[in-house]
N, C-alpha and C. Protein backbone atom coordinates (compact mmCIF):
# COMPACT_ATOMS: atom_id res chain seq x y z
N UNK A 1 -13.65 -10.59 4.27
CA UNK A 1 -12.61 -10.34 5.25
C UNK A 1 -13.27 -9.68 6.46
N UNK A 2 -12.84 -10.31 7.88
CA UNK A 2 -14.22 -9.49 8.24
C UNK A 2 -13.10 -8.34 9.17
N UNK A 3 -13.87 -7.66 9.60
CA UNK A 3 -13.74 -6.07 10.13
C UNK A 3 -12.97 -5.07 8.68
N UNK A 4 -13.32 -5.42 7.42
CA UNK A 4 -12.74 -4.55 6.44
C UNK A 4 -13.66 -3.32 6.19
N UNK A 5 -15.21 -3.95 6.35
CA UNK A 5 -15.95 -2.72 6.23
C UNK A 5 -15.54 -1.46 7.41
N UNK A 6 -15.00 -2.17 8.76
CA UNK A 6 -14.72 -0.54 9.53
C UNK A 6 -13.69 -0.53 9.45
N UNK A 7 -12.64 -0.74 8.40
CA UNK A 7 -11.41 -0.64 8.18
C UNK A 7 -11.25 0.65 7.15
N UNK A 8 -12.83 0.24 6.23
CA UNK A 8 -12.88 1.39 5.17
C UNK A 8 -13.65 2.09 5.49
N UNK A 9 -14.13 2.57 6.62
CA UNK A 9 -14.43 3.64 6.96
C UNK A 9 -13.92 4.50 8.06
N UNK A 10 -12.47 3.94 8.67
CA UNK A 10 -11.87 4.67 9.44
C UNK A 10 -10.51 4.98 8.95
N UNK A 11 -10.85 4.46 7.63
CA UNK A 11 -9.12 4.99 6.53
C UNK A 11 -9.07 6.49 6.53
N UNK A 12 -10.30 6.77 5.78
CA UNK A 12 -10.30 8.46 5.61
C UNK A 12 -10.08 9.36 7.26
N UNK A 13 -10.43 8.51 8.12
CA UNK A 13 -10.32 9.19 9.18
C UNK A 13 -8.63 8.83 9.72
N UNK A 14 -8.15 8.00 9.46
CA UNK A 14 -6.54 7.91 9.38
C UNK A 14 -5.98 8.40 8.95
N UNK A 15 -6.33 9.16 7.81
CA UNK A 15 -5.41 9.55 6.52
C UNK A 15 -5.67 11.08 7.01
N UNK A 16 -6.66 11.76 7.51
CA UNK A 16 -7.01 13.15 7.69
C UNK A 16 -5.81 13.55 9.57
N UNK A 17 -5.87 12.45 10.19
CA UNK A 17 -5.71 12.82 10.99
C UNK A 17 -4.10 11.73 11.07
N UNK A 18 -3.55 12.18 10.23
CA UNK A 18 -2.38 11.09 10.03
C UNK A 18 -1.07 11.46 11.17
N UNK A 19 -1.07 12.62 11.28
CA UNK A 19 0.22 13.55 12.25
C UNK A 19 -0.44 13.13 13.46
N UNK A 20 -1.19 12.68 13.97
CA UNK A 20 -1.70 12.44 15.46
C UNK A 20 -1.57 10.87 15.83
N UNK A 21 -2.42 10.30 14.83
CA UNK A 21 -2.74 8.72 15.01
C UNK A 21 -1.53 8.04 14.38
N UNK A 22 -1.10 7.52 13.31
CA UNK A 22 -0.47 7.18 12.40
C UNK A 22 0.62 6.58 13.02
N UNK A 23 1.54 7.59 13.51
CA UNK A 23 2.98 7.35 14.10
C UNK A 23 2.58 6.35 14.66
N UNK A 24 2.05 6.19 16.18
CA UNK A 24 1.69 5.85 17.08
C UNK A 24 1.15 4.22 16.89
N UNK A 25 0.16 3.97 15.84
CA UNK A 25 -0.06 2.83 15.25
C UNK A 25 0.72 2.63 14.38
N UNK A 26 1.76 3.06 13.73
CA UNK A 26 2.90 2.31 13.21
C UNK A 26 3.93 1.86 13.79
N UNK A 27 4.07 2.76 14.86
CA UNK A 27 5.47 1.90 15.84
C UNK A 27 5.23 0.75 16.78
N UNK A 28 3.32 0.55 16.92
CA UNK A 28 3.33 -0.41 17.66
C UNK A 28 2.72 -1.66 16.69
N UNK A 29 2.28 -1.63 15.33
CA UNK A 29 1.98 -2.69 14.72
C UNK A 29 2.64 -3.04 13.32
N UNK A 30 3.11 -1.77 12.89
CA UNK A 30 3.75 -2.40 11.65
C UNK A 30 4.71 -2.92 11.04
N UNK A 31 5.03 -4.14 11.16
CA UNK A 31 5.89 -4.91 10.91
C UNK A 31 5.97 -5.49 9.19
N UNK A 32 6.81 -4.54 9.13
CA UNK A 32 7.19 -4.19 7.38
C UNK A 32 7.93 -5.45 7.18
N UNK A 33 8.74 -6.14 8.24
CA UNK A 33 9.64 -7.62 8.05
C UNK A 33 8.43 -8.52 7.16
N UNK A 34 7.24 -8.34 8.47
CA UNK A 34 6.49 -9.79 7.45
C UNK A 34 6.01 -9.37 6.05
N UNK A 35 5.53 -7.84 5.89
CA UNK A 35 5.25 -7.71 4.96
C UNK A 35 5.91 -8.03 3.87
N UNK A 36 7.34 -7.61 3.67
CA UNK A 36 8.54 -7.76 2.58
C UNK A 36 8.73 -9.37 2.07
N UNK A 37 8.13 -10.21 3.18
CA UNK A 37 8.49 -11.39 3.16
C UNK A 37 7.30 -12.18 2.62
N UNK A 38 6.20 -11.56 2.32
CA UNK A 38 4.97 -12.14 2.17
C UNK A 38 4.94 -12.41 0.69
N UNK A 39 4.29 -13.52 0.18
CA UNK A 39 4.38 -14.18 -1.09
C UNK A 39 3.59 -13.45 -2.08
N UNK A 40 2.41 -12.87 -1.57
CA UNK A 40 1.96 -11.49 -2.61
C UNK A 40 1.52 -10.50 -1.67
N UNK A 41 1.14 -9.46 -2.11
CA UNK A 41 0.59 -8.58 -1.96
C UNK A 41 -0.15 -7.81 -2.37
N UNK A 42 -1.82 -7.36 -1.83
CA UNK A 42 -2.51 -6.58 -2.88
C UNK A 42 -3.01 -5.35 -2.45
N UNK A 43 -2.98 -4.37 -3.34
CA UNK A 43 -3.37 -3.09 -2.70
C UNK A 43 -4.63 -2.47 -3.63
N UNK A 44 -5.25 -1.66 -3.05
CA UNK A 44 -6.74 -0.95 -4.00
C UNK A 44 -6.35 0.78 -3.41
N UNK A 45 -6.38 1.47 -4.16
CA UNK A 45 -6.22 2.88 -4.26
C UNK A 45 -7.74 3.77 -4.62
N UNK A 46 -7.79 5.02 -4.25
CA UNK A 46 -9.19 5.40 -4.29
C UNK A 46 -8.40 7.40 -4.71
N UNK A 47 -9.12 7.69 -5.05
CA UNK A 47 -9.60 8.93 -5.57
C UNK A 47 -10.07 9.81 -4.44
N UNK A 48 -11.02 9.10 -4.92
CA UNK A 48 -12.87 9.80 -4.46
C UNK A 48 -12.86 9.17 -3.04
N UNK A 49 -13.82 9.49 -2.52
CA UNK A 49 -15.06 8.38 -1.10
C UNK A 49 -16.39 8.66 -1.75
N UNK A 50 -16.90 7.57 -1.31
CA UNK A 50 -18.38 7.54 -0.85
C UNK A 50 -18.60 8.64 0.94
N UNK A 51 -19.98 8.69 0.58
CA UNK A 51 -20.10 8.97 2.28
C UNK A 51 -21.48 8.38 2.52
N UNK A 52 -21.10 7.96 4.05
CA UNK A 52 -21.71 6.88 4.74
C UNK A 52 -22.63 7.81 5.22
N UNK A 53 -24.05 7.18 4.97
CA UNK A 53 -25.22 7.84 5.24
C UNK A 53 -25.33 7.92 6.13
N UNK A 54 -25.48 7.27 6.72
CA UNK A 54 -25.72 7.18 8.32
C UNK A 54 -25.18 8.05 9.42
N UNK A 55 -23.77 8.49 8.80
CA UNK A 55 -22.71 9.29 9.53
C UNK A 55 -22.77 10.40 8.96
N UNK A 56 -22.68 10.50 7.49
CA UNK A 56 -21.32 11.54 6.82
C UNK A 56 -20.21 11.68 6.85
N UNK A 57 -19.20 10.53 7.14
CA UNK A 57 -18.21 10.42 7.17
C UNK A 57 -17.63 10.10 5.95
N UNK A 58 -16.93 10.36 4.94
CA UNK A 58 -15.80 9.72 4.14
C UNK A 58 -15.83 8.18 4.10
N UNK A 59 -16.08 7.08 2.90
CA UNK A 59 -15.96 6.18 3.24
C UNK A 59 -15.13 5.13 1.80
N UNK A 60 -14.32 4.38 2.03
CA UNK A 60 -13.58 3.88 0.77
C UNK A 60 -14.48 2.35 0.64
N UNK A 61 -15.22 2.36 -0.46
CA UNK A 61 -16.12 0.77 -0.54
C UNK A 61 -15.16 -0.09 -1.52
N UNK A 62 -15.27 -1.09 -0.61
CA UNK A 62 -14.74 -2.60 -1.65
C UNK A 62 -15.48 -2.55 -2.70
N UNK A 63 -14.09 -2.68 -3.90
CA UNK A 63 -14.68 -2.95 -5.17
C UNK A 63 -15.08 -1.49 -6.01
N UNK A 64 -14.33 -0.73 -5.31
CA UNK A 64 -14.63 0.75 -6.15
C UNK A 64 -13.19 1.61 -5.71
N UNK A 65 -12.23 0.82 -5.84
CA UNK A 65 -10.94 1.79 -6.22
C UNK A 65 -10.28 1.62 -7.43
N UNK A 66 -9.97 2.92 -7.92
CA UNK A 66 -9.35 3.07 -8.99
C UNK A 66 -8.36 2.83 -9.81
N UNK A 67 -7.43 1.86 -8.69
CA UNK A 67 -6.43 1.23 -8.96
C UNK A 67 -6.06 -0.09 -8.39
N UNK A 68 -5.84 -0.92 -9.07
CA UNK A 68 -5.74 -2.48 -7.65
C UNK A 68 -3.50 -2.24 -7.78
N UNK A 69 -3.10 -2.99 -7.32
CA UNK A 69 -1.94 -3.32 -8.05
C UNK A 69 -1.69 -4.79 -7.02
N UNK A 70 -0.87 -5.76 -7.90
CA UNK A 70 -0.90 -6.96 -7.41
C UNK A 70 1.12 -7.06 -7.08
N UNK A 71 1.26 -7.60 -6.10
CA UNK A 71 3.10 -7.36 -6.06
C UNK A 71 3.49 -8.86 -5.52
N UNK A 72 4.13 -9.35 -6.47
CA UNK A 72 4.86 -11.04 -5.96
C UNK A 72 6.09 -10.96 -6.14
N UNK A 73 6.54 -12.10 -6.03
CA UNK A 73 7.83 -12.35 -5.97
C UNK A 73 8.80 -11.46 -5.46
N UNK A 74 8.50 -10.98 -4.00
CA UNK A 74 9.16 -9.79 -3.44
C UNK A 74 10.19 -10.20 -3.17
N UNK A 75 11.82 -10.27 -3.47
CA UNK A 75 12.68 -10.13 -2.30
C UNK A 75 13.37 -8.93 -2.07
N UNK A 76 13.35 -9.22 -0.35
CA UNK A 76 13.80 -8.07 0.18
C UNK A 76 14.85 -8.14 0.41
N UNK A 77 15.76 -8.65 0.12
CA UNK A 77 17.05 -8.93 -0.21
C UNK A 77 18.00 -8.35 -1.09
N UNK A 78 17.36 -8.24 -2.26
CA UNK A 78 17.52 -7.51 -3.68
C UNK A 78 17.12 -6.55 -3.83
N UNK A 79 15.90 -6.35 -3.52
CA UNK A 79 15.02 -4.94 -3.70
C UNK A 79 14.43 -5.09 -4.56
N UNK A 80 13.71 -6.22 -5.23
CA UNK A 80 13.25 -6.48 -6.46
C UNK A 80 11.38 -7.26 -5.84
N UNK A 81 11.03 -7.07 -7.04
CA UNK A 81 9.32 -7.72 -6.58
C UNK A 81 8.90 -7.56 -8.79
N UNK A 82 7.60 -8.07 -8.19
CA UNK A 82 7.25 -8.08 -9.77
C UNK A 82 5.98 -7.65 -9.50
N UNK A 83 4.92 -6.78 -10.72
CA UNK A 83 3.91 -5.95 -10.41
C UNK A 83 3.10 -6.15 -11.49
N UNK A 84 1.78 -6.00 -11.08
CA UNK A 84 0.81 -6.16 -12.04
C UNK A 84 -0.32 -4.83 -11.47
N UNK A 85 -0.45 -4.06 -12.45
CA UNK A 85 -0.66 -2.83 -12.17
C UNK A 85 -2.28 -2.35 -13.29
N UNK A 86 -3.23 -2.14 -12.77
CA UNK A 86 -4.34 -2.08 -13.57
C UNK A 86 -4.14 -0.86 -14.47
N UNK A 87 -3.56 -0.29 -14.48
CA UNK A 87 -3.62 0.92 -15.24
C UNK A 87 -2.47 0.84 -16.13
N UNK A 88 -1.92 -0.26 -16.05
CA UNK A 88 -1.09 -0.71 -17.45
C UNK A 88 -0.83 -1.98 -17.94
N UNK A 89 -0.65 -2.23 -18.84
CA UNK A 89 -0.85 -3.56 -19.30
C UNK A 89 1.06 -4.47 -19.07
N UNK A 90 0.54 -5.64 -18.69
CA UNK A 90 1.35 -6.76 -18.40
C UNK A 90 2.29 -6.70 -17.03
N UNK A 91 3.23 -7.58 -16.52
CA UNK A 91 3.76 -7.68 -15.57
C UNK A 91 4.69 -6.79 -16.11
N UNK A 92 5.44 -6.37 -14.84
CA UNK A 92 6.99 -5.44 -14.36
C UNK A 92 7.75 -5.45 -13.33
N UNK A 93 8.53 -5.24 -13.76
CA UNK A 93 9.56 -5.36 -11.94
C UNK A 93 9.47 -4.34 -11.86
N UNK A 94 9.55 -4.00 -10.22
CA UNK A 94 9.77 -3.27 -9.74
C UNK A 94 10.92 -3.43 -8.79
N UNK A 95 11.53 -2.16 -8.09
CA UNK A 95 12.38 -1.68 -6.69
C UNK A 95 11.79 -1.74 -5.66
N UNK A 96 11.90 -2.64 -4.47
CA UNK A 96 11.77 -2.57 -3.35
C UNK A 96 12.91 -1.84 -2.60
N UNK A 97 12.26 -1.07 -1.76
CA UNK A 97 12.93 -0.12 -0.72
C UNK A 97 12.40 -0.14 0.57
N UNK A 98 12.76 -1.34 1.61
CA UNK A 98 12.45 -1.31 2.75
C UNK A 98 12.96 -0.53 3.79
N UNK A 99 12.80 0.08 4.59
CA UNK A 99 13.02 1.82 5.44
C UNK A 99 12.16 1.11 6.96
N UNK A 100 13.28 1.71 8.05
CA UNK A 100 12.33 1.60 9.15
C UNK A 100 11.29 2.25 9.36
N UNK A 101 10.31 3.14 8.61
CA UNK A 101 9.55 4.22 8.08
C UNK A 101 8.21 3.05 7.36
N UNK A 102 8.71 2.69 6.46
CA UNK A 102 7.31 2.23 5.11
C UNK A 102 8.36 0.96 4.11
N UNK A 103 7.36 0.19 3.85
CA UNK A 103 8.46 -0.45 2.40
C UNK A 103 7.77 0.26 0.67
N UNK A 104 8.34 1.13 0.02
CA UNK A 104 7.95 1.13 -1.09
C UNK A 104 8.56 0.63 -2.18
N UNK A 105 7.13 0.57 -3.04
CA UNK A 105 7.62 -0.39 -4.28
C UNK A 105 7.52 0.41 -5.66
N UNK A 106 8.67 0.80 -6.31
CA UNK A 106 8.92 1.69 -7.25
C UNK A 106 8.93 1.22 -8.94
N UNK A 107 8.35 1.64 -9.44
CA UNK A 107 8.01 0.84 -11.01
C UNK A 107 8.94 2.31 -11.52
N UNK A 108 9.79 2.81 -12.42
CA UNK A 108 10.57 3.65 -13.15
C UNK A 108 9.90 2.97 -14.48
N UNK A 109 8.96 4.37 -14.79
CA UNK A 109 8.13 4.29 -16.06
C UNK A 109 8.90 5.56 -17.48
N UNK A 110 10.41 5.02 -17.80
CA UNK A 110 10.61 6.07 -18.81
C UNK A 110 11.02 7.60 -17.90
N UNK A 111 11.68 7.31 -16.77
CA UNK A 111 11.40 8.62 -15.96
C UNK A 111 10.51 9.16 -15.20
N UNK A 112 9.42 8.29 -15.54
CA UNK A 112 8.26 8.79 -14.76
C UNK A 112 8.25 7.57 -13.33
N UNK A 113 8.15 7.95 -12.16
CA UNK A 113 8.14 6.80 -11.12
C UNK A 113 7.20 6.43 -10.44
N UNK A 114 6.31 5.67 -10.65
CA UNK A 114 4.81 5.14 -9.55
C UNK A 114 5.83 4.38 -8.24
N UNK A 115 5.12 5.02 -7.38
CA UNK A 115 5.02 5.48 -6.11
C UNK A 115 4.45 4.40 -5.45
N UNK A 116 4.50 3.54 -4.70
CA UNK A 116 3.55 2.67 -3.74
C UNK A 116 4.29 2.60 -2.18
N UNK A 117 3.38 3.37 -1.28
CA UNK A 117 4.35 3.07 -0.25
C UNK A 117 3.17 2.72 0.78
N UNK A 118 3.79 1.76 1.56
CA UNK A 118 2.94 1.06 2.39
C UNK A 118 3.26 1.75 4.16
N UNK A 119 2.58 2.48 4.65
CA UNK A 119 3.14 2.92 5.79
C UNK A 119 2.67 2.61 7.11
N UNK A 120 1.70 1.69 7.33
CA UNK A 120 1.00 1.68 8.66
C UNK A 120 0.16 0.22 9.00
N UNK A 121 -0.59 -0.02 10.04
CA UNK A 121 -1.34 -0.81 10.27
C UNK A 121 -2.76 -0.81 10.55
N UNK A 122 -3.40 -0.90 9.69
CA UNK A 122 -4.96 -0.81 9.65
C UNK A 122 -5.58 -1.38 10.78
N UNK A 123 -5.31 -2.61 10.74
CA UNK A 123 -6.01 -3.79 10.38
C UNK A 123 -5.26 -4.76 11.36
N UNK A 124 -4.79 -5.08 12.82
CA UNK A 124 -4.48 -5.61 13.58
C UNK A 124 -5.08 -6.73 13.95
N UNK A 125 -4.53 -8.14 13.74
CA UNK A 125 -5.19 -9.61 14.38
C UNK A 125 -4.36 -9.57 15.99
N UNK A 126 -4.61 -9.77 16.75
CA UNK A 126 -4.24 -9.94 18.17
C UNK A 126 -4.03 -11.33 18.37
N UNK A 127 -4.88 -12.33 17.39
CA UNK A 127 -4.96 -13.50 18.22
C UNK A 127 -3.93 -14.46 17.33
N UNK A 128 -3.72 -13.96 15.79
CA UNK A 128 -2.59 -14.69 15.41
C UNK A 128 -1.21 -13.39 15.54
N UNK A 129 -1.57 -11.92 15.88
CA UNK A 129 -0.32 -11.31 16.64
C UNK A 129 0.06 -10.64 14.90
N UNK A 130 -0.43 -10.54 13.76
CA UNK A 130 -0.11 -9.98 12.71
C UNK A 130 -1.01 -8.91 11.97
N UNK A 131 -0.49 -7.82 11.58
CA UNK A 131 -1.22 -7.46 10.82
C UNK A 131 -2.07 -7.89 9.62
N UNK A 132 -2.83 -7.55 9.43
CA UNK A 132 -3.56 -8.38 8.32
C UNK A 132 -3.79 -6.82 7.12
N UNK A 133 -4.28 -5.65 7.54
CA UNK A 133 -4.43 -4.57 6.32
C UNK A 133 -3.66 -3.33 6.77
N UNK A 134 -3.17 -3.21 5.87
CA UNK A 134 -2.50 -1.88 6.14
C UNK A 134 -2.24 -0.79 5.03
N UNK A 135 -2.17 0.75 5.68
CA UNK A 135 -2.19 2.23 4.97
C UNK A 135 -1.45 1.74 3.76
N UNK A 136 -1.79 2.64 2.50
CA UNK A 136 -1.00 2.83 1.49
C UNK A 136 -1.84 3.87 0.76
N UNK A 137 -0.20 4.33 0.21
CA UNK A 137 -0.59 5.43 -0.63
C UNK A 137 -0.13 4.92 -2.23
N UNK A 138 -0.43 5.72 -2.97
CA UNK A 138 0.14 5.79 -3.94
C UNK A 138 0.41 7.19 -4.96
N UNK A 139 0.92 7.58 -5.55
CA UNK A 139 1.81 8.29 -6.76
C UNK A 139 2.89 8.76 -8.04
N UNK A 140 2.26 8.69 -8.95
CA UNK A 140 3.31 9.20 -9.72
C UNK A 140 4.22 10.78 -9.12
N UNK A 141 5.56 10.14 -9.37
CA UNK A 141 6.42 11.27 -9.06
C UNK A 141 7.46 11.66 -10.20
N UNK A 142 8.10 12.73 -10.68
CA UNK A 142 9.30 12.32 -11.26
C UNK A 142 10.70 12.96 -10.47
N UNK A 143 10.61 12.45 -9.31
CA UNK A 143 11.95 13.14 -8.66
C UNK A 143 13.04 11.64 -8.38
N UNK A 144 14.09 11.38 -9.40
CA UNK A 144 14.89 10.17 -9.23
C UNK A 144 15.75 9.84 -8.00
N UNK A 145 15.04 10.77 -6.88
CA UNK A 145 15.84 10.88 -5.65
C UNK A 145 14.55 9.71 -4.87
N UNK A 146 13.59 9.11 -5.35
CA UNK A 146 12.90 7.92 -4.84
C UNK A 146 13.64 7.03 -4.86
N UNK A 147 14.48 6.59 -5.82
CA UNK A 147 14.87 5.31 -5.83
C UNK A 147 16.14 5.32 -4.69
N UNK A 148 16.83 6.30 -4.35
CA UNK A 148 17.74 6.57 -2.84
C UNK A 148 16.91 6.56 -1.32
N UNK A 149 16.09 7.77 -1.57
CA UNK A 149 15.21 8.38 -0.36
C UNK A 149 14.20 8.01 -1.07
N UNK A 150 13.17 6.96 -0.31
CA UNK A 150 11.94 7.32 -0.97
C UNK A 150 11.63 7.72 0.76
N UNK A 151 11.55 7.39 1.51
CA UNK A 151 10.90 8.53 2.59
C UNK A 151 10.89 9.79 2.07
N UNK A 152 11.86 10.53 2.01
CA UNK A 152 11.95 11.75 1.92
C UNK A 152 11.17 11.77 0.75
N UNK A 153 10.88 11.45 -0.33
CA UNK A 153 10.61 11.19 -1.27
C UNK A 153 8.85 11.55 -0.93
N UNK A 154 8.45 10.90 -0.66
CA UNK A 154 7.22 10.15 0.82
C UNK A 154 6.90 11.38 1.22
N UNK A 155 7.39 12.08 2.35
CA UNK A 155 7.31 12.72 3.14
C UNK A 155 6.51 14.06 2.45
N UNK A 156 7.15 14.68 1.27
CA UNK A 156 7.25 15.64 0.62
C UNK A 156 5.82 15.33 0.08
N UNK A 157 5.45 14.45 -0.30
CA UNK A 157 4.52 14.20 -1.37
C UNK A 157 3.11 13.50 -1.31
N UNK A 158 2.78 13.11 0.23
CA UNK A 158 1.82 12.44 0.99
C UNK A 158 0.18 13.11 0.89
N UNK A 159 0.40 14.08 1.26
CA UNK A 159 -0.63 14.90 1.66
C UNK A 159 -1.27 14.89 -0.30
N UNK A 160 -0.46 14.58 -0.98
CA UNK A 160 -1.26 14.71 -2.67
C UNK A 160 -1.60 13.11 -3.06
N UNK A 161 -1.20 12.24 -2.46
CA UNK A 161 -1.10 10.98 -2.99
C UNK A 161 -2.49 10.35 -2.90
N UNK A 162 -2.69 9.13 -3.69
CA UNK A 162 -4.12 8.41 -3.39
C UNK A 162 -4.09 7.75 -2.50
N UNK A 163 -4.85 7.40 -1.42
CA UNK A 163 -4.63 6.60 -0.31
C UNK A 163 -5.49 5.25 -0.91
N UNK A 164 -5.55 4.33 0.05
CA UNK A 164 -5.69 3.06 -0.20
C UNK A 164 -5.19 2.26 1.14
N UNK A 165 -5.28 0.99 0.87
CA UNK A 165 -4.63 -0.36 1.72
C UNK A 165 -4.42 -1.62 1.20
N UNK A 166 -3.86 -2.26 1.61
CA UNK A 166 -2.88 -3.23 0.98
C UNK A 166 -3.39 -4.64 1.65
N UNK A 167 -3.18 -5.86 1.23
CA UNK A 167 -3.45 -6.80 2.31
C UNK A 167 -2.56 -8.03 1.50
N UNK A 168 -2.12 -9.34 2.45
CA UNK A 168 -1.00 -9.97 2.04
C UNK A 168 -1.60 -11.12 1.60
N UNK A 169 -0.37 -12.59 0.75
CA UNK A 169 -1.17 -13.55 1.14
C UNK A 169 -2.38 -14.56 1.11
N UNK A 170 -2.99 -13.52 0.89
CA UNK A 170 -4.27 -14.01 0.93
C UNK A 170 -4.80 -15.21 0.15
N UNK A 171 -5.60 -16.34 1.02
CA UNK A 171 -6.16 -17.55 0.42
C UNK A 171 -6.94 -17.33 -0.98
N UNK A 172 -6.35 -18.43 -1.54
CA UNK A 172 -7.18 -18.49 -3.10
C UNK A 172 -6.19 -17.78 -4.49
N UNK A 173 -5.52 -17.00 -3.91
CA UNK A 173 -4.48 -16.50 -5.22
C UNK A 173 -3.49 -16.79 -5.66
N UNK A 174 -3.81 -17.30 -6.94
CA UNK A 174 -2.11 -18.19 -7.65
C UNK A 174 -1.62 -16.76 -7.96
N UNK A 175 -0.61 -17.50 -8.19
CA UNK A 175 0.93 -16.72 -8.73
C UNK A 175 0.72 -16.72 -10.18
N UNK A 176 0.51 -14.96 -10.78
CA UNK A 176 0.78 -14.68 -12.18
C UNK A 176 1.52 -15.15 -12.56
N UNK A 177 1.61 -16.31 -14.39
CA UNK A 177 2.62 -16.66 -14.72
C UNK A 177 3.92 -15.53 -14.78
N UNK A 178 5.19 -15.57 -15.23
CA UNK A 178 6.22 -15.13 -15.61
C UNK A 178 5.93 -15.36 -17.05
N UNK A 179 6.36 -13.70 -17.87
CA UNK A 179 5.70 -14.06 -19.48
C UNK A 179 7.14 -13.10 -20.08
N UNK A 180 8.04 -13.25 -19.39
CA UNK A 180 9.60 -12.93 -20.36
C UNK A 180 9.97 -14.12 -20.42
């Protein structure tokens, strides 16, 4: 994908300096419509960074996050999507909650609620006019006021979450069977 390598190395610098930059590149690129509407979606979550020798900067490398999660069959209509989540075994539905804010996608684990909220635009194409990568966080929460407010939800709980980015679409990926 190309410009992903300075995509993952100006995440950590997005995510640190999120109250300044963030807003500002979300009101002018992120268009959560196409996202909601997009046939999959994939996101990678990180922990840790590397740091870039060269700099010392914070850096998130392809192929070393701690979590992927895969999201199809979104409609945003329903609020429904289906999830394939590395840190647990088999497909799930999930809650979509699209917000002029972020769209998150809520898995209710037994009370316990993973968290995916997509809030920004990385990753700007100019010449087809779409985003192509964008911010995400992720977290377990157990406050059942996500599935109403997940902003607020969001808001409260950001600064602890794993960051990451998401990307749509993308050439070459079938559709996980359906196994209910």
């Amino acid at each position: 994908m190309p410009g992903l390598r300075s995509v993952l190395r100006l995440l950590p610098l997005a995510f640190a300096t999120a109250g300044a930059v963030l807003p500002a590149v979300a009101a002018d690129y992120a268009d959560f419509n196409n996202l909601a509407h997009s046939r999959y979606v994939h996101c990678a979550f990180y922990k840790n960074y590397d740091t870039d020798p060269a700099t010392g900067d914070p850096i998130m490398v392809e192929g070393r996050g701690i979590a992927l999660m895969h999201f199809q069959g979104i409609d945003d209509a329903h609020g429904s999507a289906h999830a394939i989540y590395t840190r647990m075994a088999g497909q799930r539905d999930v809650v979509v909650r699209h917000t002029a804010k972020a769209i998150h996608f809520i898995d209710n684990v037994g009370g316990m609620y993973l968290l995916t909220t997509i809030h920004n635009c990385l990753d700007y194409d100019d010449r087809r006019g779409i985003c192509v990568t964008y911010g995400a966080s992720h977290a377990r929460v157990f406050d059942p006021l996500v599935l109403q407010d997940p902003d607020a939800v969001y808001e409260k709980i950001k600064a602890s979450m794993e960051p990451g980015f998401c990307d749509h679409s993308f050439v070459g990926v079938q559709e996980a069977a359906h196994s209910r």
